[in-house]
Structure formats: structure tokens, C-alpha cells
Protein backbone atom coordinates (compact mmCIF):
# COMPACT_ATOMS: atom_id res chain seq x y z
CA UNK A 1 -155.30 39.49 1.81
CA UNK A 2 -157.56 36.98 0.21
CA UNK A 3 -155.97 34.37 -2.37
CA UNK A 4 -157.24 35.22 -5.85
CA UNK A 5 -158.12 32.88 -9.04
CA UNK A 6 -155.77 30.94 -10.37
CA UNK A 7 -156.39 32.24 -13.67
CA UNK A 8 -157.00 35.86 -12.75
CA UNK A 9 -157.42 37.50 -16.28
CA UNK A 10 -158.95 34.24 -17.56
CA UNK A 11 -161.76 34.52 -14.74
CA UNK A 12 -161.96 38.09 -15.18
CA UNK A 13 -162.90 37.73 -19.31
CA UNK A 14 -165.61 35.07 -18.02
CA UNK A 15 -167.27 37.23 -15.32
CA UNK A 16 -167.05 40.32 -17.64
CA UNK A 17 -169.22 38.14 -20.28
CA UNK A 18 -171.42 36.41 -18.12
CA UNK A 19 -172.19 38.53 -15.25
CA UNK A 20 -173.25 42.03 -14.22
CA UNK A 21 -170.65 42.65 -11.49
CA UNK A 22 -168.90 45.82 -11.27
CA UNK A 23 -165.40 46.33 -13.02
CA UNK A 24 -164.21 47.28 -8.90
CA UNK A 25 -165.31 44.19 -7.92
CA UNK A 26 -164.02 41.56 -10.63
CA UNK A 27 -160.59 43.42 -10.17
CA UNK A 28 -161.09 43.17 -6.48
CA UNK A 29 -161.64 39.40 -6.86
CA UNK A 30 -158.91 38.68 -9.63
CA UNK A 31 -156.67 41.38 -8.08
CA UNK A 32 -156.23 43.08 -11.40
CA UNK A 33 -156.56 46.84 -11.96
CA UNK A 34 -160.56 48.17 -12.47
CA UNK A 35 -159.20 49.89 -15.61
CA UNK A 36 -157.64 46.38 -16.53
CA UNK A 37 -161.30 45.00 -16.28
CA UNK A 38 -162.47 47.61 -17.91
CA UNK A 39 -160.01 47.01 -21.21
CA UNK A 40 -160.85 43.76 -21.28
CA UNK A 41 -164.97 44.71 -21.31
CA UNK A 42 -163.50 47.17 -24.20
CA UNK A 43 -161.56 44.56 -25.69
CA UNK A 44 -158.60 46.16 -25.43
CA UNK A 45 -157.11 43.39 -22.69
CA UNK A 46 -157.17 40.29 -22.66
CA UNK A 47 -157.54 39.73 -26.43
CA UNK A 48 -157.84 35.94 -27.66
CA UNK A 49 -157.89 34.29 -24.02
CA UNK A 50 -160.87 32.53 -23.23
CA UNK A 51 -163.04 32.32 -20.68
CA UNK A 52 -162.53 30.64 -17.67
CA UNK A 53 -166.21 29.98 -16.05
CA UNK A 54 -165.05 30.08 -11.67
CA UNK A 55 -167.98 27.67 -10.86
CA UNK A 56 -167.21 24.89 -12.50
CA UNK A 57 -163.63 25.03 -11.28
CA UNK A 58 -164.95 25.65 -7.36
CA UNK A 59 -163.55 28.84 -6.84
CA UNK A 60 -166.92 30.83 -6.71
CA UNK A 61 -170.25 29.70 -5.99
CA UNK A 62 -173.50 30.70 -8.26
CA UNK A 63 -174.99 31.73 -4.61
CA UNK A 64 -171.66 34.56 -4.18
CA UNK A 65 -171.88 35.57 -7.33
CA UNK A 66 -175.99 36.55 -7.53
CA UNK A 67 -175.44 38.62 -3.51
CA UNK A 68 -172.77 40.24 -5.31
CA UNK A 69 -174.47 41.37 -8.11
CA UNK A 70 -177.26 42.73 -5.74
CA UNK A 71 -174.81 44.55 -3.85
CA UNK A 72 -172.32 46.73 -5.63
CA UNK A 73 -170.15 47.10 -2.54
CA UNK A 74 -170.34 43.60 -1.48
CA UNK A 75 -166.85 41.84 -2.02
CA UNK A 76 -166.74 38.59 -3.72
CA UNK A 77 -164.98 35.64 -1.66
CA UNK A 78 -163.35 32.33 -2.79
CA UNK A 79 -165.07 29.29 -2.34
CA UNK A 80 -163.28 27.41 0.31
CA UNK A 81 -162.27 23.93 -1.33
CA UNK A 82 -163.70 20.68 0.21
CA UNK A 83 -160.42 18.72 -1.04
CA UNK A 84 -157.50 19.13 1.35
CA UNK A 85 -154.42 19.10 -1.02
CA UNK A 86 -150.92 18.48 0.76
CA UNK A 87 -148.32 21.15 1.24
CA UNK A 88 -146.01 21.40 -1.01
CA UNK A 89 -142.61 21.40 0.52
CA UNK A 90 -139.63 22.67 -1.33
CA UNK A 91 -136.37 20.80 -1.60
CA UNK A 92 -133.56 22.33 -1.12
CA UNK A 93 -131.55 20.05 -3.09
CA UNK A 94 -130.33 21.23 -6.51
CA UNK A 95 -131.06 24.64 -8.23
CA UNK A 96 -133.88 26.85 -7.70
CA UNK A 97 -136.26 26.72 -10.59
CA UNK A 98 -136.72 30.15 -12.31
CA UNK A 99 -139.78 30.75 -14.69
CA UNK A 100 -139.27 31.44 -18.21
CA UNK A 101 -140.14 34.87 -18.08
CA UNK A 102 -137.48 35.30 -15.41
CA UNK A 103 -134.78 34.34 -16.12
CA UNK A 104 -133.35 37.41 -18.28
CA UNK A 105 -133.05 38.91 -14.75
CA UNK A 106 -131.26 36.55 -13.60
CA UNK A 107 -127.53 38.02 -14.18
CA UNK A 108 -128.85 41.10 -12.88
CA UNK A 109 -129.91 39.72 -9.35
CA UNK A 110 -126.48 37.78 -9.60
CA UNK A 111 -124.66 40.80 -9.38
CA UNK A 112 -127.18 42.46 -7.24
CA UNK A 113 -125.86 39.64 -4.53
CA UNK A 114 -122.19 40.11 -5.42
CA UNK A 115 -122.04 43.73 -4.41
CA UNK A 116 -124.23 43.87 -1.55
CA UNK A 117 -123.93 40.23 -0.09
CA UNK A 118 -120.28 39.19 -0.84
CA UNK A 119 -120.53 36.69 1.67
CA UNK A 120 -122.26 34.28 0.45
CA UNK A 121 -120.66 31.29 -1.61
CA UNK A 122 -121.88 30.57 -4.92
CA UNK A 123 -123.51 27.84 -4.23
CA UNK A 124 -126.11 29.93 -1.81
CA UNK A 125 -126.43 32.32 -5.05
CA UNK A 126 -127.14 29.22 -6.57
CA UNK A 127 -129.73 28.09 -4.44
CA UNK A 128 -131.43 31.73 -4.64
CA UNK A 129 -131.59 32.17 -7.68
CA UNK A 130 -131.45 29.17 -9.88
CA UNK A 131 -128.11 29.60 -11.38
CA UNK A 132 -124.49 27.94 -12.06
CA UNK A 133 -121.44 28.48 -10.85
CA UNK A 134 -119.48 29.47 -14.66
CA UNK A 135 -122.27 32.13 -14.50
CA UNK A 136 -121.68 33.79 -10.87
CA UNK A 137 -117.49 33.51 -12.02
CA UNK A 138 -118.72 35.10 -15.26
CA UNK A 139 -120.35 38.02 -13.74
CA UNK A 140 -117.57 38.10 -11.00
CA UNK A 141 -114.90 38.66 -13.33
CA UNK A 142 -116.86 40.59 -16.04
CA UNK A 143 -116.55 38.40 -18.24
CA UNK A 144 -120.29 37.70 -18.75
CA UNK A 145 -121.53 38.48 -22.85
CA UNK A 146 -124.10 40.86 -21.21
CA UNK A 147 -121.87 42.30 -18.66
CA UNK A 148 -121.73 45.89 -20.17
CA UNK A 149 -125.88 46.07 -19.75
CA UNK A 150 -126.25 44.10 -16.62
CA UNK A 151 -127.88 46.09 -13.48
CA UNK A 152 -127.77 45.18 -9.76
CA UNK A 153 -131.38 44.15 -8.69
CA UNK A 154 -132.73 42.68 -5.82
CA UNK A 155 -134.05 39.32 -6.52
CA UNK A 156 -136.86 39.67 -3.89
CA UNK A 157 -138.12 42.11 -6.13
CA UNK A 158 -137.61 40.71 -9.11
CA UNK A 159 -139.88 37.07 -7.94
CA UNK A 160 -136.54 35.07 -8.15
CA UNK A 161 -136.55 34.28 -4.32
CA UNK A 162 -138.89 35.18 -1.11
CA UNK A 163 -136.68 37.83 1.74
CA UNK A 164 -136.77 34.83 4.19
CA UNK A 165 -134.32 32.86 1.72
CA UNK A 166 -132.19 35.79 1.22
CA UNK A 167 -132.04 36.57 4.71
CA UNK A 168 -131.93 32.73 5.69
CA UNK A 169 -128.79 32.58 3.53
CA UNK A 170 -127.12 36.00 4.27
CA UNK A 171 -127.38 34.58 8.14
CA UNK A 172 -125.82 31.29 7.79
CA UNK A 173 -122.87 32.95 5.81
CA UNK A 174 -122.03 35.01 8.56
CA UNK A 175 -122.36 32.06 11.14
CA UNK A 176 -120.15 30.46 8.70
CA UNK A 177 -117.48 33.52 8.22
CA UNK A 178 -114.61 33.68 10.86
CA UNK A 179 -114.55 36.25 13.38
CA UNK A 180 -112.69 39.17 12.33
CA UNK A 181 -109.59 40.41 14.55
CA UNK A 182 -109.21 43.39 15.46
CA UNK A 183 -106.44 45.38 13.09
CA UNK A 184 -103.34 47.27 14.38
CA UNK A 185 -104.22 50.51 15.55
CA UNK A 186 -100.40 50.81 15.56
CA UNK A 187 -97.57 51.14 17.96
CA UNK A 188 -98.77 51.06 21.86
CA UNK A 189 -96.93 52.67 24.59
CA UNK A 190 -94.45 50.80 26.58
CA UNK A 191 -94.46 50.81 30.68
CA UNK A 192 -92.20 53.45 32.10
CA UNK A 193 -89.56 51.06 33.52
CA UNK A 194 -89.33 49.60 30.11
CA UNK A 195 -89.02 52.47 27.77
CA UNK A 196 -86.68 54.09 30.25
CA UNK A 197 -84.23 51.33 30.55
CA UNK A 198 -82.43 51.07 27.38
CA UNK A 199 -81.93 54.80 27.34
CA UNK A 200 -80.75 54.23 31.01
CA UNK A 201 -78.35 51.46 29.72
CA UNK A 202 -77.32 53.71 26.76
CA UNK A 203 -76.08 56.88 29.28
CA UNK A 204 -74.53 54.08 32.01
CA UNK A 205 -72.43 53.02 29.35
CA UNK A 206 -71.64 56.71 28.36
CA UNK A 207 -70.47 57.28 31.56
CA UNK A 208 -67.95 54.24 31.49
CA UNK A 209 -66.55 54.76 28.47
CA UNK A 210 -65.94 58.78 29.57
CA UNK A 211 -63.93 57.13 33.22
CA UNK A 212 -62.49 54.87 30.78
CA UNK A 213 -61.18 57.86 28.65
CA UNK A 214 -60.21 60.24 31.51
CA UNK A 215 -58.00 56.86 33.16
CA UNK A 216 -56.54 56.61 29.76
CA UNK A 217 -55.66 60.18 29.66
CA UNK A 218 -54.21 60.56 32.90
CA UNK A 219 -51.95 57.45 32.34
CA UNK A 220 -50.91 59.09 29.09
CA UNK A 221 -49.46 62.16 30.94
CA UNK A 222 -48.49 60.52 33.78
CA UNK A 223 -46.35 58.65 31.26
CA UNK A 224 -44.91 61.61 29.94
CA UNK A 225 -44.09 63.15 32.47
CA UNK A 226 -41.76 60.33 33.70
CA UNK A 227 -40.20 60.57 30.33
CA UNK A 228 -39.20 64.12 30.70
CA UNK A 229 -38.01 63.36 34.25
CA UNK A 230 -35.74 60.20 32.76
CA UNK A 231 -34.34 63.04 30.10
CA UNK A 232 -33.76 65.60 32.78
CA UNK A 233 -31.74 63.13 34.73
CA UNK A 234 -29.29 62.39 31.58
């Protein structure tokens, strides 16, 4: 997909006004909607923004813009810039910034990440989405003002962060998370000779205490019965 103006609807009023190009292709160009163009030829869109001429800014040529108008169908393409501008690499350090326009959603993608990612530590929510710790404890505990309206939504798709972070972070939590043991499945059976032996013991020791209680018996009658001869001799 080719990279649009950088001020779409801005380009789109000035190409309206100044040129004969289809509505299909100056929303094609400024990736807008051809009935979007179409309000803003009506004057319905777009109301009180000016102009924004592409030529003078480099992002069309006078050349594209003349074999476009010749050729309905013909797709208009941005200039390629002569100036090399370095990459823009993004700290990681601190916060993510969050537009303006944003930033309502924010709670909303906070607890979007709290149910479906508990995982992660607050400060990878706060890398993600540009927030602060009191907040994510705030939304944790319900104790948020907003916390009656708030919905779960993904940040991807609200803008607040790209699926590589989200998945970047969601993978280095579980690196980070201890390896789960396997729970109890509850009691396991015992080898034969072990389960056996204390019933074993239990019927050994039965058996002593029934020779020990037959001896005892017999001594008792023997007993008596030398009594009654000890009487008979008197």
C-alpha cells in the first residue's frame, strides 16, 4: 500500500479546487472515502480547512498530476523525496506518548490488558499504552471514577500500540513467569509390598495377642483346677 499525504483532507480540498481529477482518484491518493471527496466538492466536508497545494510541498509532481487527469483510471503516485530523512527510532524509556484524541480510551485498553493479558506487570501496560501505575491499580481494584462505563478494548485497535509491542510484551512476561508445577491429581497408589504390609503387621499382631489370650486362659483353669484338687484333699 502506497504512503498517502501527510495532510490527506488538506490535499484533497486543494486538488478538488484546482484540478479535474476524479473524486476515485483523489480518495485513492489521500486514502479517504470517494463520497468523502465528494462532500468536500459539495462542501459538506472539510469545511474551513484550507488548501494544501501537494507540489509545492514535493509530494506530487505537476507532470503526475496532468497524466492523471488524461487518464481517469490512472492512479496518482507520491513523489519520491530527494532528501533522505533519518529513521526515527523509538525509545523505550519512559511512557508511551498517546495523542490527545486518544487518550479517553485509554482506561478502556487498560482493562482490555487486565483481563486478557494478566501477565504482564504494570509497568509493560505502561509502556503500551502511555499510562501510570495509580491508574492500572485504579482500574484493578475498581476504583477508577469511570469504572462503571469503562469497556475492555484492544489497544491495537484502538491506535494506542502496534500488535508487535503487545505481542513483544505478552512474550517476555511469560519468559519472565515461573514454570508452573504440575497440581495434585490426588492420592497415588502404593506398591503391593507396601500397602500390604501394615495390614500384614496389623493381623501378625492379631494373632499374638489371640496365643497370648488362649496361654492366659489355659493357665487360668489350670489354676483352678489345682485349687479344687487342694480343697478335695482337706
Amino acid at each position: 500500500m502506497s504512503q498517502g499525504p501527510l495532510m490527506p483532507k488538506a490535499t484533497a480540498v486543494w486538488l478538488v479546487e484546482n484540478t479535474s481529477l476524479a473524486f476515485e482518484q483523489i480518495a485513492d491518493f489521500c486514502k479517504l472515502h470517494p463520497l468523502e471527496v465528494k462532500g468536500i466538492a459539495d462542501g459538506e466536508v472539510a469545511a474551513g480547512i484550507k488548501g494544501l497545494d501537494p507540489i509545492t510541498t514535493g509530494q506530487l509532481t505537476r507532470d503526475e498530476i496532468e497524466k492523471a487527469q488524461k487518464s481517469p483510471n490512472y492512479r496518482l503516485k507520491v513523489a519520491v523525496s530527494k532528501v533522505k530523512l533519518p529513521e526515527v527510532k523509538r525509545t523505550t524509556k519512559g511512557p508511551r506518548y498517546t495523542p490527545l484524541s486518544r487518550r479517553q480510551d485509554r482506561p478502556n485498553a487498560i482493562l482490555w490488558l487486565i483481563r486478557n493479558h494478566p501477565e504482564l506487570k504494570d509497568a509493560q501496560v505502561i509502556r503500551l499504552v502511555g499510562t501510570t501505575k495509580a491508574t492500572i491499580q485504579q482500574i484493578r481494584e475498581r476504583t477508577h471514577w469511570n469504572s462503571a462505563s469503562l469497556q475492555p478494548m484492544d489497544p491495537v485497535t484502538l491506535g494506542l500500540c502496534s500488535q508487535i509491542d503487545l505481542d513483544f510484551e505478552v512474550q517476555r512476561a511469560a519468559k519472565d513467569r515461573p514454570a508452573v508445577l504440575p497440581t495434585d491429581g490426588g492420592a497415588k497408589l502404593l506398591p503391593t509390598e507396601i500397602s500390604t504390609a501394615p495390614a500384614a503387621a496389623e493381623r501378625e499382631e492379631e494373632r499374638d495377642e489371640e496365643d497370648l489370650n488362649a496361654d492366659a486362659v489355659f493357665a487360668k483353669l489350670k489354676g483352678m483346677s489345682r485349687i479344687d484338687e487342694d480343697d478335695d484333699e482337706d
